[in-house]
Protein backbone atom coordinates (compact mmCIF):
# COMPACT_ATOMS: atom_id res chain seq x y z
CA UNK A 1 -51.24 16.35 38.92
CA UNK A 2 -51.76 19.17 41.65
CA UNK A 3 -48.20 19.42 42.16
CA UNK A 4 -47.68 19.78 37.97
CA UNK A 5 -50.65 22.33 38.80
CA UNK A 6 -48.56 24.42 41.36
CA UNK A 7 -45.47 24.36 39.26
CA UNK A 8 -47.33 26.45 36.10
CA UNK A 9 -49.05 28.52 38.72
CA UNK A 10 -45.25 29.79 39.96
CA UNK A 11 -44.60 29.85 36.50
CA UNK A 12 -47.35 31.79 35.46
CA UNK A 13 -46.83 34.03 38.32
CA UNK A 14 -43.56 34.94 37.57
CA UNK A 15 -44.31 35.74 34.27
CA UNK A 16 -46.98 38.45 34.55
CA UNK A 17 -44.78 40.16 37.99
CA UNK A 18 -41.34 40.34 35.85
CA UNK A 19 -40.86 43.17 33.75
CA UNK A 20 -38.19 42.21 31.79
CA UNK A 21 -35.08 39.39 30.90
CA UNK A 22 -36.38 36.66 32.36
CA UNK A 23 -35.64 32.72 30.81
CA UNK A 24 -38.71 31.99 30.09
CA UNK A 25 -38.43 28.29 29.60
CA UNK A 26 -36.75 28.21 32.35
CA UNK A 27 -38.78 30.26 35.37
CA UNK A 28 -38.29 32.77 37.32
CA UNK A 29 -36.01 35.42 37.50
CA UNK A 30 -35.72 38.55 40.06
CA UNK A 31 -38.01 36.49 41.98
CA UNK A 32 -37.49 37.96 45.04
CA UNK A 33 -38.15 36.11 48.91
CA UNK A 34 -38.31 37.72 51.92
CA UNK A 35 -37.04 34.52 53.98
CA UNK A 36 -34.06 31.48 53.25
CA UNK A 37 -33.82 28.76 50.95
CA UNK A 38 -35.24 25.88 53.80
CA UNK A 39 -37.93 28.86 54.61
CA UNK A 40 -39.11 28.67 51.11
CA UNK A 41 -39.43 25.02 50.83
CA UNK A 42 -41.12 25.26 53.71
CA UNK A 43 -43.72 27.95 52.73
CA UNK A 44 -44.38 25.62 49.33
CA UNK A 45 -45.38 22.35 50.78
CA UNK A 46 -47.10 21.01 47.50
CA UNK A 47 -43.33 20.90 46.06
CA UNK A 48 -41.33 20.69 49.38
CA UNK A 49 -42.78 19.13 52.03
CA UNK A 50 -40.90 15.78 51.85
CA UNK A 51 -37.60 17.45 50.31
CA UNK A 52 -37.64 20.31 53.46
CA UNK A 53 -38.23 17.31 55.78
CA UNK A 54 -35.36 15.15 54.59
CA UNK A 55 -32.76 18.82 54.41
CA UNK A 56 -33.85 18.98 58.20
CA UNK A 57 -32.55 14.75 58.46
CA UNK A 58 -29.81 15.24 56.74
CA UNK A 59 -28.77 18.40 58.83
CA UNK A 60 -28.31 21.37 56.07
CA UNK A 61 -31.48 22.97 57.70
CA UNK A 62 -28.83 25.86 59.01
CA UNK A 63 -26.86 25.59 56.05
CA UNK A 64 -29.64 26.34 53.70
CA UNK A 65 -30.76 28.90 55.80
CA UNK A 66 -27.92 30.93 57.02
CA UNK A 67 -25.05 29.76 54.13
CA UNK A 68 -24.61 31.84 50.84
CA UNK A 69 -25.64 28.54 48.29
CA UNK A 70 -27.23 27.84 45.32
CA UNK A 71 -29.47 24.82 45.48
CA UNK A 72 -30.27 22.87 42.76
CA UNK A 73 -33.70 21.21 44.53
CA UNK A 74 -35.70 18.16 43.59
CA UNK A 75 -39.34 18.14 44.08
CA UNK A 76 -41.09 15.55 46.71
CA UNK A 77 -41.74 13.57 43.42
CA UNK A 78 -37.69 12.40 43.33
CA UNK A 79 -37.73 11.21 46.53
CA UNK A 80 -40.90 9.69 46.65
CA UNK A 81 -39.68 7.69 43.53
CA UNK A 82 -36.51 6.79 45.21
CA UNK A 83 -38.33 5.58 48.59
CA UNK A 84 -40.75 3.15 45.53
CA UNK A 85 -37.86 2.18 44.33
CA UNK A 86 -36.00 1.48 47.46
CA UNK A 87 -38.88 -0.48 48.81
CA UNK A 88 -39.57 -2.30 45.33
CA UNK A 89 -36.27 -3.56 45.67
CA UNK A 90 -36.41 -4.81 49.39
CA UNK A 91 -39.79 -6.27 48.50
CA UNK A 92 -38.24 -8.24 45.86
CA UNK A 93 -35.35 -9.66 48.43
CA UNK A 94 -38.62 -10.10 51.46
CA UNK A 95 -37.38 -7.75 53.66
CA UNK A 96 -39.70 -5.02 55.18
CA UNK A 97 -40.84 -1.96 53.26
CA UNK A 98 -39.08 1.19 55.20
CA UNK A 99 -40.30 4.81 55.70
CA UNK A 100 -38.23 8.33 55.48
CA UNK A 101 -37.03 7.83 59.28
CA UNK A 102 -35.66 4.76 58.65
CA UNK A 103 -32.89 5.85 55.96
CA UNK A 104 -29.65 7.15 57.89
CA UNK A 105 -29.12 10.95 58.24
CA UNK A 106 -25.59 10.32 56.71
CA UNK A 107 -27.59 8.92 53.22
CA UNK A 108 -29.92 11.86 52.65
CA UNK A 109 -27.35 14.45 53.02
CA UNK A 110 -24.87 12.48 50.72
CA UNK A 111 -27.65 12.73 48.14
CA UNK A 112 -28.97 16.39 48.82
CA UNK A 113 -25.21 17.58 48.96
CA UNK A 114 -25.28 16.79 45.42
CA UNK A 115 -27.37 19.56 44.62
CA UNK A 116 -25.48 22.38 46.94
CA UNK A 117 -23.65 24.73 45.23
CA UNK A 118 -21.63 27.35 47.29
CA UNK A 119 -22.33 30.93 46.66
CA UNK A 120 -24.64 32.52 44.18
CA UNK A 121 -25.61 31.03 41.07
CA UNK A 122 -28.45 32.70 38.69
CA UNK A 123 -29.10 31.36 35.53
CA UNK A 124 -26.94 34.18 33.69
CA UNK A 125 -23.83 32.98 35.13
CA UNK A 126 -23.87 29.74 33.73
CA UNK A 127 -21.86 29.39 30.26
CA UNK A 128 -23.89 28.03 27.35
CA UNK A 129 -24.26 24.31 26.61
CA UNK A 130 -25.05 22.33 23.48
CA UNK A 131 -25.08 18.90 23.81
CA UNK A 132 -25.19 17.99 20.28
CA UNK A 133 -22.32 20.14 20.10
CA UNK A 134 -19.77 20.39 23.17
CA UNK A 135 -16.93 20.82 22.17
CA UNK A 136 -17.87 25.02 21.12
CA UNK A 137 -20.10 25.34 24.20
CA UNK A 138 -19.12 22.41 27.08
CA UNK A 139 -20.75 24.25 29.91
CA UNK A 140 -18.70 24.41 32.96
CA UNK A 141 -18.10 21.90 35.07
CA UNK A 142 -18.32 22.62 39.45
CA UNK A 143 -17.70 21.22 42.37
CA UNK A 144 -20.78 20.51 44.39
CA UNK A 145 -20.64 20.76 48.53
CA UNK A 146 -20.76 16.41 48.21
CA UNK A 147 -16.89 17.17 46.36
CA UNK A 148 -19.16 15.78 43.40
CA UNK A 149 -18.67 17.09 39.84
CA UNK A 150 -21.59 18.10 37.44
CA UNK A 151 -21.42 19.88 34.64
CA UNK A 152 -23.82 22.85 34.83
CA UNK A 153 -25.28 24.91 31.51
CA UNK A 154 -27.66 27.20 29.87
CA UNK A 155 -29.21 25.86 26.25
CA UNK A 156 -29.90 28.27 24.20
CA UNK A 157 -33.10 27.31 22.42
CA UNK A 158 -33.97 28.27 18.64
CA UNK A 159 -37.06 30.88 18.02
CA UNK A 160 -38.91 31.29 14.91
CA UNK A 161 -36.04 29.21 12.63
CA UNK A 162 -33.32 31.37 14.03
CA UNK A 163 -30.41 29.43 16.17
CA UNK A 164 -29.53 30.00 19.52
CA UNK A 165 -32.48 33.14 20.45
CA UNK A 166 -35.17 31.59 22.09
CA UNK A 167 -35.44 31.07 26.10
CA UNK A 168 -32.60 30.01 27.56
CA UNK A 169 -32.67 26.78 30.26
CA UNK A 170 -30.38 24.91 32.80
CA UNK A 171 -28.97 21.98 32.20
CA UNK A 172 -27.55 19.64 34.97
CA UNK A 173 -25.53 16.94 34.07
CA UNK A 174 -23.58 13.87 35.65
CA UNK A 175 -20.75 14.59 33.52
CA UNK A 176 -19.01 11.33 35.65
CA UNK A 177 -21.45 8.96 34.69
CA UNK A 178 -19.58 8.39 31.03
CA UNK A 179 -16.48 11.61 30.54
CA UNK A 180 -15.96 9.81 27.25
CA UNK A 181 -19.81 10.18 25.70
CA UNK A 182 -21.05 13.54 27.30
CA UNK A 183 -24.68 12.72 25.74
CA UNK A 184 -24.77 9.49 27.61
CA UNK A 185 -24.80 10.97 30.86
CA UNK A 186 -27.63 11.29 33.20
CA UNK A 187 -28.97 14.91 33.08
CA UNK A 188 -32.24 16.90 34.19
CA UNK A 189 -33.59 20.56 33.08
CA UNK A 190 -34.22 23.32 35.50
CA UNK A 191 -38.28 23.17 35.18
CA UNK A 192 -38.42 27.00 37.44
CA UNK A 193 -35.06 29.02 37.83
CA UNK A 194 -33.59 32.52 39.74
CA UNK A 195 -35.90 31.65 42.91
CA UNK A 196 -33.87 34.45 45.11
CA UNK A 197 -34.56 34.14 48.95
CA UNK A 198 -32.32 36.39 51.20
CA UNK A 199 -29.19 33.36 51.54
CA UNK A 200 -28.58 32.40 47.96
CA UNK A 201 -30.52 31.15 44.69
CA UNK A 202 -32.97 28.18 44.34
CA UNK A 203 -33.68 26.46 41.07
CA UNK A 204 -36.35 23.87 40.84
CA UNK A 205 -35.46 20.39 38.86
CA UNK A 206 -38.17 18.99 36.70
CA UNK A 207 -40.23 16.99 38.82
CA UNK A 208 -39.60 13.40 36.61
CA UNK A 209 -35.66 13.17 37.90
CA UNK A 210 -33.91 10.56 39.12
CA UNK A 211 -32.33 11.17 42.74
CA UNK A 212 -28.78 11.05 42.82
CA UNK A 213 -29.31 10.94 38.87
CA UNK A 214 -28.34 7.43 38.96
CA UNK A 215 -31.04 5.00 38.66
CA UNK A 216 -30.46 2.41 41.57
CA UNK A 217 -27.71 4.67 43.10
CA UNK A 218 -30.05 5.62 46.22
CA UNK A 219 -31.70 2.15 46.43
CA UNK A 220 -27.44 0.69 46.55
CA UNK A 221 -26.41 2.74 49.12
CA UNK A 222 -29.56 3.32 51.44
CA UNK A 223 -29.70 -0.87 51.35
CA UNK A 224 -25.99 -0.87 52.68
CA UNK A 225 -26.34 1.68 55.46
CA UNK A 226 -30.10 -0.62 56.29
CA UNK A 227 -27.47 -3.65 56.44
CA UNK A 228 -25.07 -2.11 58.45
CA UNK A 229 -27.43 -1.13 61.30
């Protein structure tokens, strides 16, 4: 609750020091930071603690402080779901619950690599996407820093009965997951957007997403590397 608390505080925030073309849905924009992308997680511990914690693990610390990127960031929430999950699933098979240090470096940056996108990325550079209707506006797919593909979008929202002219908001999706049946892939809105620290652009997932996007995905492959050791 305090962290769903924080996130309409930025929110709010934003919206009263912007003058002017903001996505409203969507966040901020011309948010301006005087400090990186890890410095800002690090400043906004309510949202960040765990996720600025497990960026230093994985080793993209320098990279999200010195590279040009655009990262697409969970909240702690994601990970703290994953870790549930993780240790639901060991519980289940009597093995020992495990804590952040125990997952391998090499496993949180697979994940958080996901979400790195090089160079800078506000939300006006993304093409519009319908997913009722993608064949006239697909989105564009890119190639994250992991080599992985998601297809990245803005949906243009309806105001006052009038298509297409309301607040505009980011859509990430697994576009893998199922290329036949876009709207059966795995996909999460941009909850705070155009976040601009001094190295690159930070947009803020919802706080309910799936890490990875894949339910299971994390709890597969941090059980493997567990195995291995």
């Amino acid at each position: 609750m305090q962290k769903l608390l924080t996130i309409c505080c930025i929110l709010l925030l934003a919206m009263t020091a912007c003058k002017k073309d903001y996505y409203k849905d969507g966040g901020l924009a011309e948010a301006r930071y005087n400090g990186s992308i890890y410095d800002y997680l690090v400043k906004n511990p309510y949202l960040f603690d765990t996720v600025a914690y497990v960026v230093e693990k994985a080793g993209l610390k320098k990279m999200l402080m010195e590279d040009t990127v655009t990262f697409f960031s969970p909240t702690d929430d994601a990970i703290r779901d994953a870790m549930n999950e993780l240790n639901n699933y060991r519980y289940l098979t009597a093995e020992d619950s495990v804590h952040l240090d125990d997952i391998d470096p090499a496993v949180w940056r697979r994940f958080l690599s996901l979400y790195i996108l090089r160079g800078k990325y506000q939300a006006k550079r993304f093409a519009r996407i319908d997913p009722k209707n993608v064949y006239a506006y697909p989105g564009i797919n890119y190639v994250m820093e992991s080599g992985y593909i998601l297809n990245i979008g803005l949906i243009y929202q309806d105001y006052n009965g009038v298509e297409a002219v309301g607040a505009r908001i980011i859509r990430v999706t697994d576009i893998t997951y199922d290329p036949a049946n876009f709207t059966n892939n795995p996909s999460v809105i941009v909850a705070t957007s155009d976040i601009q620290p001094l190295n690159g652009v930070l947009h803020v997932f919802n706080i309910r997403h799936t890490l990875g996007f894949r339910g299971g995905e994390f709890t597969r492959i941090a059980e493997q590397y567990l195995q291995n050791k």
